[in-house]
PDB file of N, CA and C in Angstrom:
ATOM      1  N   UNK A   1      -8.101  13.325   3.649  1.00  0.00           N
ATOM      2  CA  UNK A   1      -7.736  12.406   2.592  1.00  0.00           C
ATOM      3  C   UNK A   1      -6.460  11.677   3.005  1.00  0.00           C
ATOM      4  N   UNK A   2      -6.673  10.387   3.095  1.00  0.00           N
ATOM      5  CA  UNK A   2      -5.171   9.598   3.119  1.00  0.00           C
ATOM      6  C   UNK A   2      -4.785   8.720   2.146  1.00  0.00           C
ATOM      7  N   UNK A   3      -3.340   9.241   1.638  1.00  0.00           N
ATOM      8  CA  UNK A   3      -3.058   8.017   0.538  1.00  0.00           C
ATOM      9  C   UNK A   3      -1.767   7.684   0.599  1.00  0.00           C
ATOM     10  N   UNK A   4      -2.093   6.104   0.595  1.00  0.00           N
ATOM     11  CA  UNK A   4      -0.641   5.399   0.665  1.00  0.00           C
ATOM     12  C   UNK A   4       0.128   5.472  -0.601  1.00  0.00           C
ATOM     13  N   UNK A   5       1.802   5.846  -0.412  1.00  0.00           N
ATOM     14  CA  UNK A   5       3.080   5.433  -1.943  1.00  0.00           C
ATOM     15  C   UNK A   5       3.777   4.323  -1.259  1.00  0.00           C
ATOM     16  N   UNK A   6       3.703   3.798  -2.548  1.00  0.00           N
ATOM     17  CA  UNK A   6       4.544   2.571  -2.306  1.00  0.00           C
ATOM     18  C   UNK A   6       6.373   3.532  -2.971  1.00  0.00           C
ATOM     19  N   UNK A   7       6.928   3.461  -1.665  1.00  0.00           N
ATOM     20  CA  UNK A   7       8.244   4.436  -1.666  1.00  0.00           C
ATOM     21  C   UNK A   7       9.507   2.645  -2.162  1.00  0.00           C
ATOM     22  N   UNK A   8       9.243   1.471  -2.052  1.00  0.00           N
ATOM     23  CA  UNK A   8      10.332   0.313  -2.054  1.00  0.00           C
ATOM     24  C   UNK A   8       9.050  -0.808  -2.444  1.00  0.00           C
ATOM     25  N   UNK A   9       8.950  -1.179  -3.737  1.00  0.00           N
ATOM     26  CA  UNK A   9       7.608  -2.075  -4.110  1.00  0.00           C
ATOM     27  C   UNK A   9       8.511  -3.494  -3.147  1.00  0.00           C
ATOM     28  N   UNK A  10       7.999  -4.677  -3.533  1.00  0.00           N
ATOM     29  CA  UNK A  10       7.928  -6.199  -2.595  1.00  0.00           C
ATOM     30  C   UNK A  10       8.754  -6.793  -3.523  1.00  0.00           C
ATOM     31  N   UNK A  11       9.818  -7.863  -3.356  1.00  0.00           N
ATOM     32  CA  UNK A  11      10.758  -8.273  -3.892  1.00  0.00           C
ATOM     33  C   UNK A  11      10.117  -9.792  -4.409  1.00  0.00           C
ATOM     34  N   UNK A  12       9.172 -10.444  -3.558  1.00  0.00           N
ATOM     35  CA  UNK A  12       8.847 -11.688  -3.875  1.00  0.00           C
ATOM     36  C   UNK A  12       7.548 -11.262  -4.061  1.00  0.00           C
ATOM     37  N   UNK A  13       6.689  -9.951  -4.800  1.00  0.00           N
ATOM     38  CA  UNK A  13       5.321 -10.115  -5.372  1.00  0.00           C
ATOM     39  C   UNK A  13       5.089  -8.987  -6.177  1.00  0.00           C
ATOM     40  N   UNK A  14       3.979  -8.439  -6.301  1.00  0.00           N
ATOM     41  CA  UNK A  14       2.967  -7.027  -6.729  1.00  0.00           C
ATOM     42  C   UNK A  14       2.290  -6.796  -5.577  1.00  0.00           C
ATOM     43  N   UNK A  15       2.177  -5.477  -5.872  1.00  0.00           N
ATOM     44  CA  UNK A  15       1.073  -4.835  -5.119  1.00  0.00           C
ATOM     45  C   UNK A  15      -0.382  -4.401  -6.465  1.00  0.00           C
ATOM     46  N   UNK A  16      -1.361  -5.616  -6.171  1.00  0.00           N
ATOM     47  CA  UNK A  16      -2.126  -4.809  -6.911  1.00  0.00           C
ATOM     48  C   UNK A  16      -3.875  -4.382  -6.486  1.00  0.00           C
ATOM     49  N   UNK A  17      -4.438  -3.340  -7.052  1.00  0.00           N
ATOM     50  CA  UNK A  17      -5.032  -2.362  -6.350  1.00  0.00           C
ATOM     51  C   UNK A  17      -6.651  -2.764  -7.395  1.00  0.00           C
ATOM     52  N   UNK A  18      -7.443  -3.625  -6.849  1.00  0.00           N
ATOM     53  CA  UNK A  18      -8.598  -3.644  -7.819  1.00  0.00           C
ATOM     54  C   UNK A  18      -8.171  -4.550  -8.357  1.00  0.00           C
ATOM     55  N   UNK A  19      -8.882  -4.414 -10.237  1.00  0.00           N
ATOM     56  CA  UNK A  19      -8.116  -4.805 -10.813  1.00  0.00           C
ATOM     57  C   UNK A  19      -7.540  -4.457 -11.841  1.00  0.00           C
ATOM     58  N   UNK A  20      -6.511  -3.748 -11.223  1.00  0.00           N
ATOM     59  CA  UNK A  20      -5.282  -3.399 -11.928  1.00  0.00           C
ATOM     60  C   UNK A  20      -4.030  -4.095 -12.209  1.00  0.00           C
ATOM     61  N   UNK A  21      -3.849  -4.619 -12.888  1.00  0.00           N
ATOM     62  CA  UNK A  21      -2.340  -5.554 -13.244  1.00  0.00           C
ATOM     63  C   UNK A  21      -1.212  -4.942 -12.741  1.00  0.00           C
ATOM     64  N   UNK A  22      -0.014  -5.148 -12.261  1.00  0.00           N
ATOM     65  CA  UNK A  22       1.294  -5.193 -11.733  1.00  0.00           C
ATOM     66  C   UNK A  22       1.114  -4.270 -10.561  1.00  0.00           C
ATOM     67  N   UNK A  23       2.401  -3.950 -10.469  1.00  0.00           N
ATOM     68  CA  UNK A  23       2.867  -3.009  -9.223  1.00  0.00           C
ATOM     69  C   UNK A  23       1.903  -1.775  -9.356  1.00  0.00           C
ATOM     70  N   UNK A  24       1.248  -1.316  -8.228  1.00  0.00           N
ATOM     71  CA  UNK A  24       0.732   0.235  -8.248  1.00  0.00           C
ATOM     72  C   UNK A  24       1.406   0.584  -7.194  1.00  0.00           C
ATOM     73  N   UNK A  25       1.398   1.714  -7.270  1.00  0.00           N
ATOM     74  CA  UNK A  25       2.787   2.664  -6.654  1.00  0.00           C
ATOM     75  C   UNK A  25       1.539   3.201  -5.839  1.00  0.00           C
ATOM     76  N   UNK A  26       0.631   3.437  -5.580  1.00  0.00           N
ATOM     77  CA  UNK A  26      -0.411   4.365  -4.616  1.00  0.00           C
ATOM     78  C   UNK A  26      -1.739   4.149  -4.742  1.00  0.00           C
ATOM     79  N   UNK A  27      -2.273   4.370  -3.362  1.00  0.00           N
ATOM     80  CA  UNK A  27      -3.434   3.561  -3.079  1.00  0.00           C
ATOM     81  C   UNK A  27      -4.047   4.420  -2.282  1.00  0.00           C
ATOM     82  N   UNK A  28      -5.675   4.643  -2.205  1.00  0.00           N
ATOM     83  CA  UNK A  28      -5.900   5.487  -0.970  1.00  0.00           C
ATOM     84  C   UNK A  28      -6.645   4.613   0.077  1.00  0.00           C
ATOM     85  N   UNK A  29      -7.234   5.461   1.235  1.00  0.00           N
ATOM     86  CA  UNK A  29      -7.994   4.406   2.742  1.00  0.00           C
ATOM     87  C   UNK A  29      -8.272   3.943   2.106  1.00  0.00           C
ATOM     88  N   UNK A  30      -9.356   4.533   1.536  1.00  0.00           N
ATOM     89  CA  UNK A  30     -11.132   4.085   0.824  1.00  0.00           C
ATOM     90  C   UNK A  30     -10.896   2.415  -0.110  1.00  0.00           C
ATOM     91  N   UNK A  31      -9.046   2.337  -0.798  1.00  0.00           N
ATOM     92  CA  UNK A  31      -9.078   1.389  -1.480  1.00  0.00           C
ATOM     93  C   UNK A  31      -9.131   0.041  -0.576  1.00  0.00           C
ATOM     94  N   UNK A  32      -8.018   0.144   0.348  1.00  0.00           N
ATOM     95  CA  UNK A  32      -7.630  -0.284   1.315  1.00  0.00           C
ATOM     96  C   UNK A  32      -8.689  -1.083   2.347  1.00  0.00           C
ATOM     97  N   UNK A  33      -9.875  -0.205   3.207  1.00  0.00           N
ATOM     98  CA  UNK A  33     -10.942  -0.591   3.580  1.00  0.00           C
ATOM     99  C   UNK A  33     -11.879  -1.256   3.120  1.00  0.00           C
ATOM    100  N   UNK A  34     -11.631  -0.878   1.383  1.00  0.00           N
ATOM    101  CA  UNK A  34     -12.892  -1.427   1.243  1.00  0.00           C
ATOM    102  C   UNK A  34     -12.364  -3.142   0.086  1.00  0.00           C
ATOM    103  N   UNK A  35     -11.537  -3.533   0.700  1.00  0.00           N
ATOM    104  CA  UNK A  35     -10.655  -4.325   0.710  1.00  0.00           C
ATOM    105  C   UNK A  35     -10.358  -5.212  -1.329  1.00  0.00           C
ATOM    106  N   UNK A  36      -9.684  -3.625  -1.620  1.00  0.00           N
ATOM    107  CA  UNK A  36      -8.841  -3.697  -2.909  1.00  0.00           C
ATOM    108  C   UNK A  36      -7.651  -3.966  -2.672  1.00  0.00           C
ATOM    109  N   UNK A  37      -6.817  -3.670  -1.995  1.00  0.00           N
ATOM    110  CA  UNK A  37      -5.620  -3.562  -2.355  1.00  0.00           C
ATOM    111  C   UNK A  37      -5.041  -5.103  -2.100  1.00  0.00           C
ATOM    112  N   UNK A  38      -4.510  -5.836  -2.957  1.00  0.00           N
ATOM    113  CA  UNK A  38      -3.650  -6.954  -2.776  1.00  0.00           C
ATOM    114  C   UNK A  38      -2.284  -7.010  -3.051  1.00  0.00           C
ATOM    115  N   UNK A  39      -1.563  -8.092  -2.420  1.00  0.00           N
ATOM    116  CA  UNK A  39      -0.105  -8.656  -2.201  1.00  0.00           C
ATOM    117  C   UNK A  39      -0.354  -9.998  -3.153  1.00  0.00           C
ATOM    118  N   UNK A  40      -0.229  -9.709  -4.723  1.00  0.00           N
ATOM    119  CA  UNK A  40       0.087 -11.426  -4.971  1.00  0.00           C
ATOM    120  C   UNK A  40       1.911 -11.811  -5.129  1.00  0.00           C
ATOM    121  N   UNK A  41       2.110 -13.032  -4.759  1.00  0.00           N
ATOM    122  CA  UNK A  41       3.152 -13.133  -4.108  1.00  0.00           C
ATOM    123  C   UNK A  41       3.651 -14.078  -6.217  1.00  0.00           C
ATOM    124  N   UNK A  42       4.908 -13.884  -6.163  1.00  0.00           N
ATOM    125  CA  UNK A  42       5.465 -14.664  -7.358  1.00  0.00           C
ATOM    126  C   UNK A  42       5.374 -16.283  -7.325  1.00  0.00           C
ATOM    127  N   UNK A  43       4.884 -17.029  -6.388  1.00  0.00           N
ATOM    128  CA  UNK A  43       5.043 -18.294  -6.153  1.00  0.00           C
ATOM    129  C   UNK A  43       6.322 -18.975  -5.658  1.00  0.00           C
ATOM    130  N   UNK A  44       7.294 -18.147  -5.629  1.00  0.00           N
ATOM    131  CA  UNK A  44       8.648 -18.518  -5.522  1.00  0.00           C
ATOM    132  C   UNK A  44       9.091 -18.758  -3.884  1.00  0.00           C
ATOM    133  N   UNK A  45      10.227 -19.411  -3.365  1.00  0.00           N
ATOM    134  CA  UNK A  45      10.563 -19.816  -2.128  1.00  0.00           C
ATOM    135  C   UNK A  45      10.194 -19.217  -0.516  1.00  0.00           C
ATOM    136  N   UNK A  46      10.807 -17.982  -1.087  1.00  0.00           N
ATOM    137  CA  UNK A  46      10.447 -17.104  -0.066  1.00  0.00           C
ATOM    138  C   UNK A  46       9.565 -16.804   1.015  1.00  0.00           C
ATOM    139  N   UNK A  47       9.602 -16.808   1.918  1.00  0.00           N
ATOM    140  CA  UNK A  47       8.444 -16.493   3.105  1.00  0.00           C
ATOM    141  C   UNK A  47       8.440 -15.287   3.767  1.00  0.00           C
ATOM    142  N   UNK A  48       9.126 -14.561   3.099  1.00  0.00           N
ATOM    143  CA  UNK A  48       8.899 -12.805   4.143  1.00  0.00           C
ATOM    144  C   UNK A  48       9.008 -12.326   2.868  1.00  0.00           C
ATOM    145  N   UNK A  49       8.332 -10.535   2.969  1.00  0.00           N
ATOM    146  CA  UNK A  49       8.566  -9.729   2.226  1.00  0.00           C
ATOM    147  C   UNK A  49       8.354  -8.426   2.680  1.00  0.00           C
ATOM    148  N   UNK A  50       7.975  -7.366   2.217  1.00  0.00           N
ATOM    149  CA  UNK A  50       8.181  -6.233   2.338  1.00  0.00           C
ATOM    150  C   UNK A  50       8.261  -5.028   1.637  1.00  0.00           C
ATOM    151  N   UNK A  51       7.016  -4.379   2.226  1.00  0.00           N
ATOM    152  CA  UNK A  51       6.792  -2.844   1.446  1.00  0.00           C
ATOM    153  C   UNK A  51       7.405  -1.754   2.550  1.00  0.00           C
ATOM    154  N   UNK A  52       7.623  -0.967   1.805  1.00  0.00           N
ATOM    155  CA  UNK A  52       8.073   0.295   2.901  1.00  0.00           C
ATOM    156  C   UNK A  52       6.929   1.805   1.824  1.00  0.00           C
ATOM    157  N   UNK A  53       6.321   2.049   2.972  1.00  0.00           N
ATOM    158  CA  UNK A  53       4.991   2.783   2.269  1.00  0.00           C
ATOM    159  C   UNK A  53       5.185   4.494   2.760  1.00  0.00           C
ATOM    160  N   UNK A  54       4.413   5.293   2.642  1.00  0.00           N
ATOM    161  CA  UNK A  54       4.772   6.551   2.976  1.00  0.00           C
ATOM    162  C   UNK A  54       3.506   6.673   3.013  1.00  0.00           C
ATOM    163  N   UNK A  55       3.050   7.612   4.213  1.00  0.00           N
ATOM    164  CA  UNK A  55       1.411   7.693   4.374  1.00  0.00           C
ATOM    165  C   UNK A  55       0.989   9.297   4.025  1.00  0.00           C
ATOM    166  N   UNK A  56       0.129   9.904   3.345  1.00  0.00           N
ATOM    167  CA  UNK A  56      -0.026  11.008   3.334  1.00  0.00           C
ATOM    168  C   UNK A  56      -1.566  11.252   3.979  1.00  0.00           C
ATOM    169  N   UNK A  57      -1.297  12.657   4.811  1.00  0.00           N
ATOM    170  CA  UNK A  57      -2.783  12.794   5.041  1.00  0.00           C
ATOM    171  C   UNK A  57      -2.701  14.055   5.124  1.00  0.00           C
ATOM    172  N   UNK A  58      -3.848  14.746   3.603  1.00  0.00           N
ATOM    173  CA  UNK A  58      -4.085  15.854   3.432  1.00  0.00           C
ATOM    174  C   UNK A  58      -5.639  16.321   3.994  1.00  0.00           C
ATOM    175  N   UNK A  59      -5.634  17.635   4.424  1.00  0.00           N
ATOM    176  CA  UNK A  59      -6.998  17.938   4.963  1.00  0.00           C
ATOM    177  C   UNK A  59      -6.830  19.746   4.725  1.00  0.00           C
ATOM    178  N   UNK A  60      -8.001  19.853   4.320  1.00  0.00           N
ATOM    179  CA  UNK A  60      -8.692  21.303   4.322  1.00  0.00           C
ATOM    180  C   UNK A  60      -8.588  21.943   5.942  1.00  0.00           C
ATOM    181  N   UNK A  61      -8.421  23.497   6.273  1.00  0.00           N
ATOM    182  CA  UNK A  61      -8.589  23.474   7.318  1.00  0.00           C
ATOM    183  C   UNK A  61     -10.284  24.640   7.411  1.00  0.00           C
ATOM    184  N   UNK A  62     -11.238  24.946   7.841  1.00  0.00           N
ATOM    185  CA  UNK A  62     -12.273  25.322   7.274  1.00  0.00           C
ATOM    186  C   UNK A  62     -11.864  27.393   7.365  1.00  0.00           C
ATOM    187  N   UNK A  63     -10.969  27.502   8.320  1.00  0.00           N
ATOM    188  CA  UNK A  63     -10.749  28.536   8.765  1.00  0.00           C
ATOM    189  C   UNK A  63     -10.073  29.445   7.588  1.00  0.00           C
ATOM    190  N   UNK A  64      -9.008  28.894   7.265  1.00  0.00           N
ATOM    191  CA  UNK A  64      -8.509  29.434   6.279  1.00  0.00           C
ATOM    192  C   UNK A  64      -8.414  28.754   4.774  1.00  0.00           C
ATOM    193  N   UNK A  65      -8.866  27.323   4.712  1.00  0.00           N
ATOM    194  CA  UNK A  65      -9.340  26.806   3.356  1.00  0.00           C
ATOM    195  C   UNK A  65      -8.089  26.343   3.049  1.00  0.00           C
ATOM    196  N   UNK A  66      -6.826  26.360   3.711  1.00  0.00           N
ATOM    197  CA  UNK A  66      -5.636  25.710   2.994  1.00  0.00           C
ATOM    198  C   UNK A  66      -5.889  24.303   3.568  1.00  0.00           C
ATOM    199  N   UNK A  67      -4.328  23.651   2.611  1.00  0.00           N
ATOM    200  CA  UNK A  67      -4.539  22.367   2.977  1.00  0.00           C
ATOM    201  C   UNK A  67      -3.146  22.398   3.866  1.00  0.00           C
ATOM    202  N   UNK A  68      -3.126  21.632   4.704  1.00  0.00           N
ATOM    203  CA  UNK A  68      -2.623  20.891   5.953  1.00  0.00           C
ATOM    204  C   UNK A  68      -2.108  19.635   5.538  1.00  0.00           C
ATOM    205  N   UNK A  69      -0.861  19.671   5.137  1.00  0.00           N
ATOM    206  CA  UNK A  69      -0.277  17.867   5.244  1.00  0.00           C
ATOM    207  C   UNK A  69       0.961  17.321   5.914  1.00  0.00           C
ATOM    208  N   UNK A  70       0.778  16.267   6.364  1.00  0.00           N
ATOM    209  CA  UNK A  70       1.903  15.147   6.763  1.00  0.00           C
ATOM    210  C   UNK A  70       2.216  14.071   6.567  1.00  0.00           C
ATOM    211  N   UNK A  71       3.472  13.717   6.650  1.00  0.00           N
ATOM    212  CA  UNK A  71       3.605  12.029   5.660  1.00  0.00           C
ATOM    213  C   UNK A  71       4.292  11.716   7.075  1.00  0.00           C
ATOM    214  N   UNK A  72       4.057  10.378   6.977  1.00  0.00           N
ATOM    215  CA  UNK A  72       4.376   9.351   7.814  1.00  0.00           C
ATOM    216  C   UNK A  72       5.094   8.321   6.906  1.00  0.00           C
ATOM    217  N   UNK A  73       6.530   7.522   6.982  1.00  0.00           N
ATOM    218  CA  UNK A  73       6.942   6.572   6.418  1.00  0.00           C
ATOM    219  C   UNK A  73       7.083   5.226   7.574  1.00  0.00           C
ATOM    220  N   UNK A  74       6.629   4.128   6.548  1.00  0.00           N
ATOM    221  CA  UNK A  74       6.975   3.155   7.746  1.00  0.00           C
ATOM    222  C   UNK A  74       6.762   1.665   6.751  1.00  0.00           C
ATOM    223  N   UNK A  75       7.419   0.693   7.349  1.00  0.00           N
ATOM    224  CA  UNK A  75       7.614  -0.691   6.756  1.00  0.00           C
ATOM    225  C   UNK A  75       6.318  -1.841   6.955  1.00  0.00           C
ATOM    226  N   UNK A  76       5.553  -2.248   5.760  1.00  0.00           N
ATOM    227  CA  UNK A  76       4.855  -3.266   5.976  1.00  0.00           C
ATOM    228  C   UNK A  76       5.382  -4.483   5.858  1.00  0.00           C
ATOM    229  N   UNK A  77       5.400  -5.649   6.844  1.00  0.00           N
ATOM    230  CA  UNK A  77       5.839  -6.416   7.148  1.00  0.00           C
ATOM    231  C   UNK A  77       4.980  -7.560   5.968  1.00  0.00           C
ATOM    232  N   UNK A  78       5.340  -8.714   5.243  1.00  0.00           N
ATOM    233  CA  UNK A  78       4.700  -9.376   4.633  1.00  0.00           C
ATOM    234  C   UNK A  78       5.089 -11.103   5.067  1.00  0.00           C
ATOM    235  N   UNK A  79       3.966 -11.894   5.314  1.00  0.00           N
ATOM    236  CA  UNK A  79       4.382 -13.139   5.841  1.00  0.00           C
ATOM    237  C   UNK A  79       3.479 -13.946   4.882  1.00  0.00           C
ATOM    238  N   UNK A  80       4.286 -14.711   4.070  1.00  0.00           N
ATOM    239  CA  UNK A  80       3.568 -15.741   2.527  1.00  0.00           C
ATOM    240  C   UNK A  80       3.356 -16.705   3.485  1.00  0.00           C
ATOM    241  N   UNK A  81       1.941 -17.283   3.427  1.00  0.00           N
ATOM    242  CA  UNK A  81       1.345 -18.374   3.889  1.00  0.00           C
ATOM    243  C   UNK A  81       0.793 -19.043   2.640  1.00  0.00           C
ATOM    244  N   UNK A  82       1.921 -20.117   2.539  1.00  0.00           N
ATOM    245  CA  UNK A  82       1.407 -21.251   1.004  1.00  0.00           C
ATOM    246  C   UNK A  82       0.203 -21.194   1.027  1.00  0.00           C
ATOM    247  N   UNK A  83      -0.700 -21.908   0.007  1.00  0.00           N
ATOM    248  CA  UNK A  83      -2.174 -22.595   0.181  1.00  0.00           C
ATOM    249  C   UNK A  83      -2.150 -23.720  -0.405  1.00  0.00           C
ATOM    250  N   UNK A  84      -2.992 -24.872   0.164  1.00  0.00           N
ATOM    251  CA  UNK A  84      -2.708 -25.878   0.239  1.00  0.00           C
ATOM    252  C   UNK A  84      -3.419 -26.289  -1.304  1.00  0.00           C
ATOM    253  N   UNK A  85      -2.577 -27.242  -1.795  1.00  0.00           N
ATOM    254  CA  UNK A  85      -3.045 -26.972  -3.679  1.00  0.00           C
ATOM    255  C   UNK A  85      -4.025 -28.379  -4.004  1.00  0.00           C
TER     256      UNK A  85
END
């Protein structure tokens, strides 16, 4: 199982997941792949932004049935490309 936290939400948007209104704080692959998760941006000046996410990946081990986890933290880079109106 892997699921992303949003650990620092985006200064110039939302993160939203489906459709779910505003910021969601966590997301898993499955949302991700199967291409839910969005960046809408505020409309405002800005051209960079930035999530800083924390990755979790929990797994069963079959031997002894516990779970096994590790987080990974790391920065998603965000680049606003206007659209032409």
């Amino acid at each position: 199982n892997v699921v992303f936290t949003i650990k620092k939400t985006p200064q110039m948007g939302v993160v939203e997941i489906g459709n779910r209104r505003g910021n969601q704080y966590s997301f898993t692959l499955r949302d991700l792949i199967s291409g839910s998760v969005y960046y809408r941006h505020y409309s405002g000046q800005g051209k960079l932004d930035s999530i800083i996410l924390e990755m979790t990946l929990t797994s069963l081990t079959s031997e002894s049935e516990s779970k096994l986890r590790d987080k990974y933290d790391f920065v998603l880079p965000v680049i606003i490309i206007p659209q032409p109106k």
